[in-house]
C-alpha atoms as a PDB file:
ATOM      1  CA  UNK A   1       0.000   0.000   0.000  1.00  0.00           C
ATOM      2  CA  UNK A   2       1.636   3.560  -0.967  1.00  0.00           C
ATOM      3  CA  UNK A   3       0.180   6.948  -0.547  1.00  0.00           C
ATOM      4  CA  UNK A   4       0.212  10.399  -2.302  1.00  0.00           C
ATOM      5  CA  UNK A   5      -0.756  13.244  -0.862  1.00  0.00           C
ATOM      6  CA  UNK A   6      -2.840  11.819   1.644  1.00  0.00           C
ATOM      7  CA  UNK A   7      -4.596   9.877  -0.799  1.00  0.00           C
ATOM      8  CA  UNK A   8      -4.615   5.234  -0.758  1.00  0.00           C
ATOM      9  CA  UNK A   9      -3.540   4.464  -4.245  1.00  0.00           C
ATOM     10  CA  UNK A  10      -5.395   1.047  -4.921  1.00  0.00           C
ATOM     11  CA  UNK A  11      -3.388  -1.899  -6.108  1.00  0.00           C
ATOM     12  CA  UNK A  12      -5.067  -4.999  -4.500  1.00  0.00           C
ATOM     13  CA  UNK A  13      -7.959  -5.764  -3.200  1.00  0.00           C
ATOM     14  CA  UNK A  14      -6.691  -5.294   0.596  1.00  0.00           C
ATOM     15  CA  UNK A  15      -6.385  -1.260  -0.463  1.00  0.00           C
ATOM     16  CA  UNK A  16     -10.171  -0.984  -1.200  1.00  0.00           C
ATOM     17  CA  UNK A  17     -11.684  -0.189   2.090  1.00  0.00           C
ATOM     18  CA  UNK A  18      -9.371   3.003   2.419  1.00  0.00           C
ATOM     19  CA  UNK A  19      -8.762   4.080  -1.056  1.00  0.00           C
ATOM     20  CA  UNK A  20     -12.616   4.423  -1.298  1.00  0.00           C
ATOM     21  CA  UNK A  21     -12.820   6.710   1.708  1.00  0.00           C
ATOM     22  CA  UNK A  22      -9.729   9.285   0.524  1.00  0.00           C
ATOM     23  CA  UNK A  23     -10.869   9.242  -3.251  1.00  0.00           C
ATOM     24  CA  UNK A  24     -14.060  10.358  -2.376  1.00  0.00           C
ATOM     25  CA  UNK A  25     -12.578  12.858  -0.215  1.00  0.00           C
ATOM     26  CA  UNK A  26     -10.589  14.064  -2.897  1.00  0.00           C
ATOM     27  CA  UNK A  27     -13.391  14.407  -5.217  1.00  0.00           C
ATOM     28  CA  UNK A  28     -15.302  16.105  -2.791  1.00  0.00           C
ATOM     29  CA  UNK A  29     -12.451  18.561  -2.040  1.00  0.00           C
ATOM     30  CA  UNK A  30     -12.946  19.606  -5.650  1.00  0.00           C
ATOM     31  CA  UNK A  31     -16.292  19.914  -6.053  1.00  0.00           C
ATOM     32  CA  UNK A  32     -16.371  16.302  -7.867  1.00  0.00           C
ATOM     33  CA  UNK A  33     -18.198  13.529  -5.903  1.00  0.00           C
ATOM     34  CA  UNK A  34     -21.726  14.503  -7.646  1.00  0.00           C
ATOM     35  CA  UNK A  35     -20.518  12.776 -10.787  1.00  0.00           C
ATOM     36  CA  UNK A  36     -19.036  10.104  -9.880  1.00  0.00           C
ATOM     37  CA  UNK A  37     -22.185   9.462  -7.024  1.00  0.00           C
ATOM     38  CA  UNK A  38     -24.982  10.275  -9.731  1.00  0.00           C
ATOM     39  CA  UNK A  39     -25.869  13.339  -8.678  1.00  0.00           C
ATOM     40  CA  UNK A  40     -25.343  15.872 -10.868  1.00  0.00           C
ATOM     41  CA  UNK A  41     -28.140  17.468 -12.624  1.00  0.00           C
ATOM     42  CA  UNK A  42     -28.551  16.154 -15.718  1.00  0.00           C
ATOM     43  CA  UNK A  43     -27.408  19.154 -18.248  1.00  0.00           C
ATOM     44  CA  UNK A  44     -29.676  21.538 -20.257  1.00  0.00           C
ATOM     45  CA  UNK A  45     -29.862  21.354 -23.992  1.00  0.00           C
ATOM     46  CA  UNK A  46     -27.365  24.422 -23.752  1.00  0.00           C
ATOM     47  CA  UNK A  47     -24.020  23.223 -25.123  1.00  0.00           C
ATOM     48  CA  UNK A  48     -22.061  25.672 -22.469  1.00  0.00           C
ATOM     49  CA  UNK A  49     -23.801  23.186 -19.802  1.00  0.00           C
ATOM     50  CA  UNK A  50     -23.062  20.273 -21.390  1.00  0.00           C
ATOM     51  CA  UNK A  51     -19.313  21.337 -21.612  1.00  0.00           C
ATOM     52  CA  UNK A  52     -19.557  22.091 -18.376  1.00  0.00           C
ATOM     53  CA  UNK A  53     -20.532  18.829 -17.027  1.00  0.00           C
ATOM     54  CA  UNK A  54     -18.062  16.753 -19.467  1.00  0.00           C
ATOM     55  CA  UNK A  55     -14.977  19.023 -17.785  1.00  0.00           C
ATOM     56  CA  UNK A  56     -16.114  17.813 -14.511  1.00  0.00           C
ATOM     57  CA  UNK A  57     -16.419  14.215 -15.641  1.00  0.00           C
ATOM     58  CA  UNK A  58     -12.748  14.654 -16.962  1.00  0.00           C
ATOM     59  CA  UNK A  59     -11.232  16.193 -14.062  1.00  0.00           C
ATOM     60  CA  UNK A  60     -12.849  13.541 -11.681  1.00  0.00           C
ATOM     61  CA  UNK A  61     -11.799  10.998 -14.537  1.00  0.00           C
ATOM     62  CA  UNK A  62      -7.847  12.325 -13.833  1.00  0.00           C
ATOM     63  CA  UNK A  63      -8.714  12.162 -10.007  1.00  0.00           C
ATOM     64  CA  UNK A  64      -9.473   8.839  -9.925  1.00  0.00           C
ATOM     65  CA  UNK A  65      -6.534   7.610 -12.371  1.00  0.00           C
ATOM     66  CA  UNK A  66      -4.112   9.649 -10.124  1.00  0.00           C
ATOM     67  CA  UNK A  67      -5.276   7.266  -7.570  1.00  0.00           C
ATOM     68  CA  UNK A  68      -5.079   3.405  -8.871  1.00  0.00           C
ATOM     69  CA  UNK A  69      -1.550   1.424  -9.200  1.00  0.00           C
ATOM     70  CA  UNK A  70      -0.494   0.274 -13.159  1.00  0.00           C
ATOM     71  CA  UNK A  71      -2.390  -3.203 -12.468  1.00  0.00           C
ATOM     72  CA  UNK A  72      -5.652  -1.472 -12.115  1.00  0.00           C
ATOM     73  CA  UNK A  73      -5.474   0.490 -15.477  1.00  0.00           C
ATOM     74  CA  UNK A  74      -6.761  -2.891 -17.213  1.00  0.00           C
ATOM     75  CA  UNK A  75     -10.027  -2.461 -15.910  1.00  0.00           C
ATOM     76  CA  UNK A  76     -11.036   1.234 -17.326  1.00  0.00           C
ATOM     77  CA  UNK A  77      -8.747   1.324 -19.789  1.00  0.00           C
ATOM     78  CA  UNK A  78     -11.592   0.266 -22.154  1.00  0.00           C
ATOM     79  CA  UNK A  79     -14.522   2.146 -20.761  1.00  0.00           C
ATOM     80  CA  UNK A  80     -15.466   5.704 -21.922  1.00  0.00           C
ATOM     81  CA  UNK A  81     -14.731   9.012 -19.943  1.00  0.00           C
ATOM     82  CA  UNK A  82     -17.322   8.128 -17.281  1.00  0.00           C
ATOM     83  CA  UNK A  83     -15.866   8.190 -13.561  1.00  0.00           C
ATOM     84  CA  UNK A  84     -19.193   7.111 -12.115  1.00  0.00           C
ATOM     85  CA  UNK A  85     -18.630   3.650 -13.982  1.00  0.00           C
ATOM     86  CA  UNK A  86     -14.670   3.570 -14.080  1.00  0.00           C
ATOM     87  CA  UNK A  87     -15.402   3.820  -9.945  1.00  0.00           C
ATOM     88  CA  UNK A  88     -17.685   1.668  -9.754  1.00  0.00           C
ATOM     89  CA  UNK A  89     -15.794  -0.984 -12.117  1.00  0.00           C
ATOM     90  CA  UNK A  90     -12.806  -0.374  -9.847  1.00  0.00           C
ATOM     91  CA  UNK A  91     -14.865  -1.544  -6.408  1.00  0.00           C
ATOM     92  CA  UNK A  92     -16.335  -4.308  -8.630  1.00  0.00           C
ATOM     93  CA  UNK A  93     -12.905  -5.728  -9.483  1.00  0.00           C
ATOM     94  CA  UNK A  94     -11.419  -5.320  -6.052  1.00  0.00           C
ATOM     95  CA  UNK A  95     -14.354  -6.256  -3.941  1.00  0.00           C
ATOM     96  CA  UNK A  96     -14.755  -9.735  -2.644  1.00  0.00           C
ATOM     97  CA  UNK A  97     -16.881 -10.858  -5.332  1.00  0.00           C
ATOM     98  CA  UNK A  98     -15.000  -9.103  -7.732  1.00  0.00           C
ATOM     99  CA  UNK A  99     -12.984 -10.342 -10.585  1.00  0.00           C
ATOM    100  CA  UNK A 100      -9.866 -11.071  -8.930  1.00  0.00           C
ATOM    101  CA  UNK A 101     -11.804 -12.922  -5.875  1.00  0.00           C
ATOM    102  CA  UNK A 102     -13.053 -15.282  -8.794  1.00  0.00           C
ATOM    103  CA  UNK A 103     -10.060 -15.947 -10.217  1.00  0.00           C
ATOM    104  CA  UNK A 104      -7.854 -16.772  -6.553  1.00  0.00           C
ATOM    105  CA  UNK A 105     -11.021 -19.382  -6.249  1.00  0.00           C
ATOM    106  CA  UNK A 106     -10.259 -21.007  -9.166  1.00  0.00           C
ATOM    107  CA  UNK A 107      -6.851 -21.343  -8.199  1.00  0.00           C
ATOM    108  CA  UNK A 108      -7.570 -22.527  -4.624  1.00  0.00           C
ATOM    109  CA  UNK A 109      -9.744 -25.126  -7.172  1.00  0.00           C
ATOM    110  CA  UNK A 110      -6.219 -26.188  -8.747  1.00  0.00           C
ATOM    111  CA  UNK A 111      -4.111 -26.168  -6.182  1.00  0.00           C
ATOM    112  CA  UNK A 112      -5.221 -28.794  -3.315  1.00  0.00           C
ATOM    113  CA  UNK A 113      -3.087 -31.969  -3.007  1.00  0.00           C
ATOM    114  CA  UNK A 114      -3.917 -34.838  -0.628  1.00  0.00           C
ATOM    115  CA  UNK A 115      -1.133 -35.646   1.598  1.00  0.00           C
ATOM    116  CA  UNK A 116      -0.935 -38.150   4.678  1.00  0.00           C
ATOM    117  CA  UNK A 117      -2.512 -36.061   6.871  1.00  0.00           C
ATOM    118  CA  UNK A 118      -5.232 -35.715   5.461  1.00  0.00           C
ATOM    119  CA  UNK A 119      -8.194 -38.137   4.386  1.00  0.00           C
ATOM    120  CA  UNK A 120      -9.842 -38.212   0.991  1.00  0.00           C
ATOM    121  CA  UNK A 121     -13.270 -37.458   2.476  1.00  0.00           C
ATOM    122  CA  UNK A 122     -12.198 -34.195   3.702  1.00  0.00           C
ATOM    123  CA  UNK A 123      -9.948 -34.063   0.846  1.00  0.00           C
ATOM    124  CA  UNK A 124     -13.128 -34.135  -1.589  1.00  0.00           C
ATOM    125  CA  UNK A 125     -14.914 -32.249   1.074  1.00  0.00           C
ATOM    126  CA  UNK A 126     -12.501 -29.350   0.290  1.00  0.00           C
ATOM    127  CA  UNK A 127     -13.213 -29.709  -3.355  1.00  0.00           C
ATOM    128  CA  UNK A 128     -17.119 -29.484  -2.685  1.00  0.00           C
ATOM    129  CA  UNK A 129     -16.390 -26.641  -0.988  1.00  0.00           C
ATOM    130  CA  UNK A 130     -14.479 -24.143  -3.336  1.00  0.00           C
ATOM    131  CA  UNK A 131     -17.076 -25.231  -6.124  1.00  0.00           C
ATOM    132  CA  UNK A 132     -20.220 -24.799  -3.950  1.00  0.00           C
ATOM    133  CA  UNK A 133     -18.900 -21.235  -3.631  1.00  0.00           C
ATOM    134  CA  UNK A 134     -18.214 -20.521  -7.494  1.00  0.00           C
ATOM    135  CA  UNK A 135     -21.532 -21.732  -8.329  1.00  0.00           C
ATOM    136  CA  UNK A 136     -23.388 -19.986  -5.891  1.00  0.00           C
ATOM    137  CA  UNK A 137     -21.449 -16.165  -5.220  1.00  0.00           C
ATOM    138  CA  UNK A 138     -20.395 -16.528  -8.787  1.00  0.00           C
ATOM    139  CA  UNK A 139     -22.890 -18.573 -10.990  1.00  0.00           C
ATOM    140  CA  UNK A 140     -19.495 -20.011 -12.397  1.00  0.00           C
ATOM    141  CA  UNK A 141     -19.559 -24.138 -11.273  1.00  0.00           C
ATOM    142  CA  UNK A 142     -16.949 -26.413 -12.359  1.00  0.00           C
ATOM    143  CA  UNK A 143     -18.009 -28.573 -15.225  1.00  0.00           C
ATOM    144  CA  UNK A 144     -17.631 -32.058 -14.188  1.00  0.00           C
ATOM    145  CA  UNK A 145     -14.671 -32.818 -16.330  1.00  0.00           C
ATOM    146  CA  UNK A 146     -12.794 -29.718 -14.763  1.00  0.00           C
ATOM    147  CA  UNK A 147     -13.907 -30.864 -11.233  1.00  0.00           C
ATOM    148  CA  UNK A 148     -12.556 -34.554 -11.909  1.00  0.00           C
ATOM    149  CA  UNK A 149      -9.142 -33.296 -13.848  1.00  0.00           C
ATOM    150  CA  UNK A 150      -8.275 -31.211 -10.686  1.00  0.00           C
ATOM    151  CA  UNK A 151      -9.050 -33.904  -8.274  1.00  0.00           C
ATOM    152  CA  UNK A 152      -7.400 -36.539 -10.140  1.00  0.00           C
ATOM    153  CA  UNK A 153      -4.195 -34.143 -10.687  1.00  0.00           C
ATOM    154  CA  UNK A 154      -4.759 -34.117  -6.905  1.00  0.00           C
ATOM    155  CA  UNK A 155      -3.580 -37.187  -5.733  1.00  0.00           C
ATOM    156  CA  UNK A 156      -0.231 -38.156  -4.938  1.00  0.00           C
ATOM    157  CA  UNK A 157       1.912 -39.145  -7.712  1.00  0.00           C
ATOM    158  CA  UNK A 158       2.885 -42.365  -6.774  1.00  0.00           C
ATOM    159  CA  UNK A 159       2.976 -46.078  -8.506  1.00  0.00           C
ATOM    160  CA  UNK A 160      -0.599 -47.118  -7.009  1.00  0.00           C
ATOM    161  CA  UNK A 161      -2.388 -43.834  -7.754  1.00  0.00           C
ATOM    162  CA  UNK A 162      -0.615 -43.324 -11.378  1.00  0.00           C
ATOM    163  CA  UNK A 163      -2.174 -46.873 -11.663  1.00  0.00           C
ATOM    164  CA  UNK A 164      -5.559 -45.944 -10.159  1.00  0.00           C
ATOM    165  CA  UNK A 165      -5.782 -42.366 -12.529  1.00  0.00           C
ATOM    166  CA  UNK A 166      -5.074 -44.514 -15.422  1.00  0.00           C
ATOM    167  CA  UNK A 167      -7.582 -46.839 -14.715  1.00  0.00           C
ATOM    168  CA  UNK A 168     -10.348 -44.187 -14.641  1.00  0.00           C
ATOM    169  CA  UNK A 169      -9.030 -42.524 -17.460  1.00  0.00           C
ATOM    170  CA  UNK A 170     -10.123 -45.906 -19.252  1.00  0.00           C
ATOM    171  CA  UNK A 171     -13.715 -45.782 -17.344  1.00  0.00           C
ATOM    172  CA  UNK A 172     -16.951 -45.549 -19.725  1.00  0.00           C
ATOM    173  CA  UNK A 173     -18.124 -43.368 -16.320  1.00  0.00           C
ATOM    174  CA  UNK A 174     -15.367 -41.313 -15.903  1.00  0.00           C
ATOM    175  CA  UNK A 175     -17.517 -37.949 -16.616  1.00  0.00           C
ATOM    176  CA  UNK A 176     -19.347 -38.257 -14.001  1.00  0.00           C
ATOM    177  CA  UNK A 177     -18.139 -36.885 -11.191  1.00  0.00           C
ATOM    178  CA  UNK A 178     -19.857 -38.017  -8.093  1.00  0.00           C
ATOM    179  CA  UNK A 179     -18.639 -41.855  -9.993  1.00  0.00           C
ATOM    180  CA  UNK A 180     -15.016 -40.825  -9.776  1.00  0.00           C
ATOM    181  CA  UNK A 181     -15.421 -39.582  -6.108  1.00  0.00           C
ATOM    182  CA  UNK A 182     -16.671 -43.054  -4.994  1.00  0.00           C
ATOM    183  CA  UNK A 183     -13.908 -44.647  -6.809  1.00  0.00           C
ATOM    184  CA  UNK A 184     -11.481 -42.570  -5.199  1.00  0.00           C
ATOM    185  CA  UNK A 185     -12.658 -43.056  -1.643  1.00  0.00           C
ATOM    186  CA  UNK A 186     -13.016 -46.863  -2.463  1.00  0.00           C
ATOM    187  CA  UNK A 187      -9.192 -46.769  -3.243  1.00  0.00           C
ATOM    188  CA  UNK A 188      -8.531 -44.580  -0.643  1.00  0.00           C
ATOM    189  CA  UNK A 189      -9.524 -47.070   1.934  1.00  0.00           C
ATOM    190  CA  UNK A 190      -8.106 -50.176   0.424  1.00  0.00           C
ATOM    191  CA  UNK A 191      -4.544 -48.522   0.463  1.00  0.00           C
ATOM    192  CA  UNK A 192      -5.201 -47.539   4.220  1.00  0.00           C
ATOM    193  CA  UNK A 193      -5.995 -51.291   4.816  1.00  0.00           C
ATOM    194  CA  UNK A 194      -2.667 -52.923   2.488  1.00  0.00           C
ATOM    195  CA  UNK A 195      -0.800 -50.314   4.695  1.00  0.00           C
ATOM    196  CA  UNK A 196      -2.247 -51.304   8.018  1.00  0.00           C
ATOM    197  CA  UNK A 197      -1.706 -55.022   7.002  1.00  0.00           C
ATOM    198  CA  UNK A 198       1.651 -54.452   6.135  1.00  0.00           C
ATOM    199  CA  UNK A 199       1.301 -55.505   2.357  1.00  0.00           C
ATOM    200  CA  UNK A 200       3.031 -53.292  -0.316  1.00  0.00           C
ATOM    201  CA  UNK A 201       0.512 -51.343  -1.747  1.00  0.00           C
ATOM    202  CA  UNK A 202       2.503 -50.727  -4.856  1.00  0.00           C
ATOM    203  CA  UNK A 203       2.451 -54.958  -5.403  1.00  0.00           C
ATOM    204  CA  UNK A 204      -1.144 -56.178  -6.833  1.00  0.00           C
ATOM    205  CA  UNK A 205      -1.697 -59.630  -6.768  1.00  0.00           C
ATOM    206  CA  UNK A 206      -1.819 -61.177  -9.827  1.00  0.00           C
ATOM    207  CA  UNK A 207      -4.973 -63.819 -10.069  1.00  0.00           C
ATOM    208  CA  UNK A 208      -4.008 -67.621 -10.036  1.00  0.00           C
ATOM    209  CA  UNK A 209      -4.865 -69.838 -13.451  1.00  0.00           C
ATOM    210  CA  UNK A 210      -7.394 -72.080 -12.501  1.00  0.00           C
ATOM    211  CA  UNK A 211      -5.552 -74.815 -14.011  1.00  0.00           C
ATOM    212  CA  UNK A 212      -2.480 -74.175 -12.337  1.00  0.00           C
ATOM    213  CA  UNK A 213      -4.252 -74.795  -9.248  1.00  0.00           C
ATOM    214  CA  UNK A 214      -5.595 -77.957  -9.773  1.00  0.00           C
ATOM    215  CA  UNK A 215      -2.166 -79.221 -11.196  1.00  0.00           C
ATOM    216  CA  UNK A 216      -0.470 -78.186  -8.281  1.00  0.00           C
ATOM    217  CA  UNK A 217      -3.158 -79.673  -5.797  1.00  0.00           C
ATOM    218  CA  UNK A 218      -2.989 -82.970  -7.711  1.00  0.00           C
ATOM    219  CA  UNK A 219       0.644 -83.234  -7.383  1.00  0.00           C
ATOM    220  CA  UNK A 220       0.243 -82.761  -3.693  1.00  0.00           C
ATOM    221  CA  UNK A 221      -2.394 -85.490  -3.715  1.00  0.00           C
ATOM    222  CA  UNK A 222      -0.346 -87.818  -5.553  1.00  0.00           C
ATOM    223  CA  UNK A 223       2.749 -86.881  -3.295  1.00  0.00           C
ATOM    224  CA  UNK A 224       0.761 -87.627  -0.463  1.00  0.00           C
ATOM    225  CA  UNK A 225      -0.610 -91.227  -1.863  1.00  0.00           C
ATOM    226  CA  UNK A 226       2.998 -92.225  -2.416  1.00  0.00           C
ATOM    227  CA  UNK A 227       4.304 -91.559   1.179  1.00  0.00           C
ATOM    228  CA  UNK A 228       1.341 -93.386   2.920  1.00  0.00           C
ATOM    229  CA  UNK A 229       1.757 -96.150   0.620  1.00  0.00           C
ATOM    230  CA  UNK A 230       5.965 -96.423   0.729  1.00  0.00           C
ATOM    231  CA  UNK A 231       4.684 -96.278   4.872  1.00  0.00           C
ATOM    232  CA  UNK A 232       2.403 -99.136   4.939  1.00  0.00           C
ATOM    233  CA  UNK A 233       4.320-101.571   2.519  1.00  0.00           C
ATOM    234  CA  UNK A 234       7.502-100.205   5.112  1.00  0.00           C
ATOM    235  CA  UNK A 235       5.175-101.460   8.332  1.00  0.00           C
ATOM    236  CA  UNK A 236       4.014-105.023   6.822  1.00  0.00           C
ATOM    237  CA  UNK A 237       8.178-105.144   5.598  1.00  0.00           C
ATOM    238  CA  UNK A 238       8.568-105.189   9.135  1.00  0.00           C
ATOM    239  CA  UNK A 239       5.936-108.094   9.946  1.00  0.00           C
ATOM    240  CA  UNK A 240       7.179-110.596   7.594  1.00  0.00           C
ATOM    241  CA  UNK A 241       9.647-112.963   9.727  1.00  0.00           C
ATOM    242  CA  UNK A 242      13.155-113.397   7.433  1.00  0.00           C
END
């Protein structure tokens, strides 16, 4: 925040409160404040009048430039000599529903990442959260595929979520959001349990070959046949006088 001449020159949103208290005092110091407030009587069809009015407007125009950092320039520089709606713009942009309050939600959106603190109910629960508010202050909600991109870039990037993010990827379901959520909480949990078991979570199982089972379990039937039968003939061996 910087000051000249007494007056808050407005470069962020934090400056708003005060700059809009001294720049009206300016403009009131200077007989302005009826323009940019909407109250100055609306000119005769005399053209000294309406030169007189469009002075003021300019002078209260150069006021109010005089009074906003470089950044701010971008939002009048498009708008005609008006200082009632390059004000009002100005408020608009810096206020907290203003255009740069929508665009540090979206990156709040972006910018979550699970860690091991946290779980991935409150993790999604955070999500929820940031989109309930775009949709409702700012009638600007997440699409699904935007909501499941950020909360699949989300996730840690290591061997068992890579693997899980690929396999939605590959889902006939994966635009639906609320799908992908229950997916994610599903593997959530199961890599909470591996870890809690002690079992890798980056080694999957690989599913047995029917076959191959049954081989194996008849070679330990037939293993077992032999050495009760090499025992008995061994027993009677023992019976028979020489």
């Amino acid at each position: 925040m910087t000051k000249s001449k007494n007056i808050i020159i407005l470069n962020s949103p934090k400056d708003l409160p005060n700059w809009k208290f001294t720049v009206q005092t300016a403009l009131q110091a200077k007989s302005l404040w009826d323009v940019v407030a909407g109250q100055a009587v609306p000119p005769s069809t005399s053209v000294k009048a309406v030169k007189a009015l469009e002075a003021k407007q300019q002078q209260a125009m150069n006021v109010i430039v005089e009074c906003i950092g470089e950044n701010q320039l971008a939002h009048i520089r498009n708008l005609p000599c008006n200082p009632r709606l390059a004000f009002n713009r100005l408020v608009e942009a810096n206020s907290d529903h203003g255009i740069d309050a929508i665009s540090n939600l979206w990156d709040t959106f972006h910018t979550p990442r699970l860690t091991s603190n946290s779980t991935m109910a409150d993790h999604v629960g955070a999500f929820r959260d940031v989109a309930d508010h775009l949709e409702h202050e700012f009638n600007d909600k997440p699409s699904n595929a935007q909501f499941i991109s950020a909360l699949l870039h989300s996730l840690p990037p290591t061997d068992k979520w890579q693997q899980f993010c690929h396999t939605m990827s590959s889902d006939m379901l994966n635009d639906d959001w609320e799908h992908v959520i229950q997916h994610c909480l599903s593997e959530f949990a199961q890599q909470v349990h591996d870890e809690k078991q002690g079992v890798d979570p980056a080694v999957k199982k690989e599913p047995q070959d029917p076959d191959d089972y049954l081989d194996k379990k008849l070679v330990e039937s037939s293993d077992t046949l032999l050495t009760d039968i090499a025992s008995v003939i061994a027993r009677h061996a023992q019976k028979i006088p020489p």
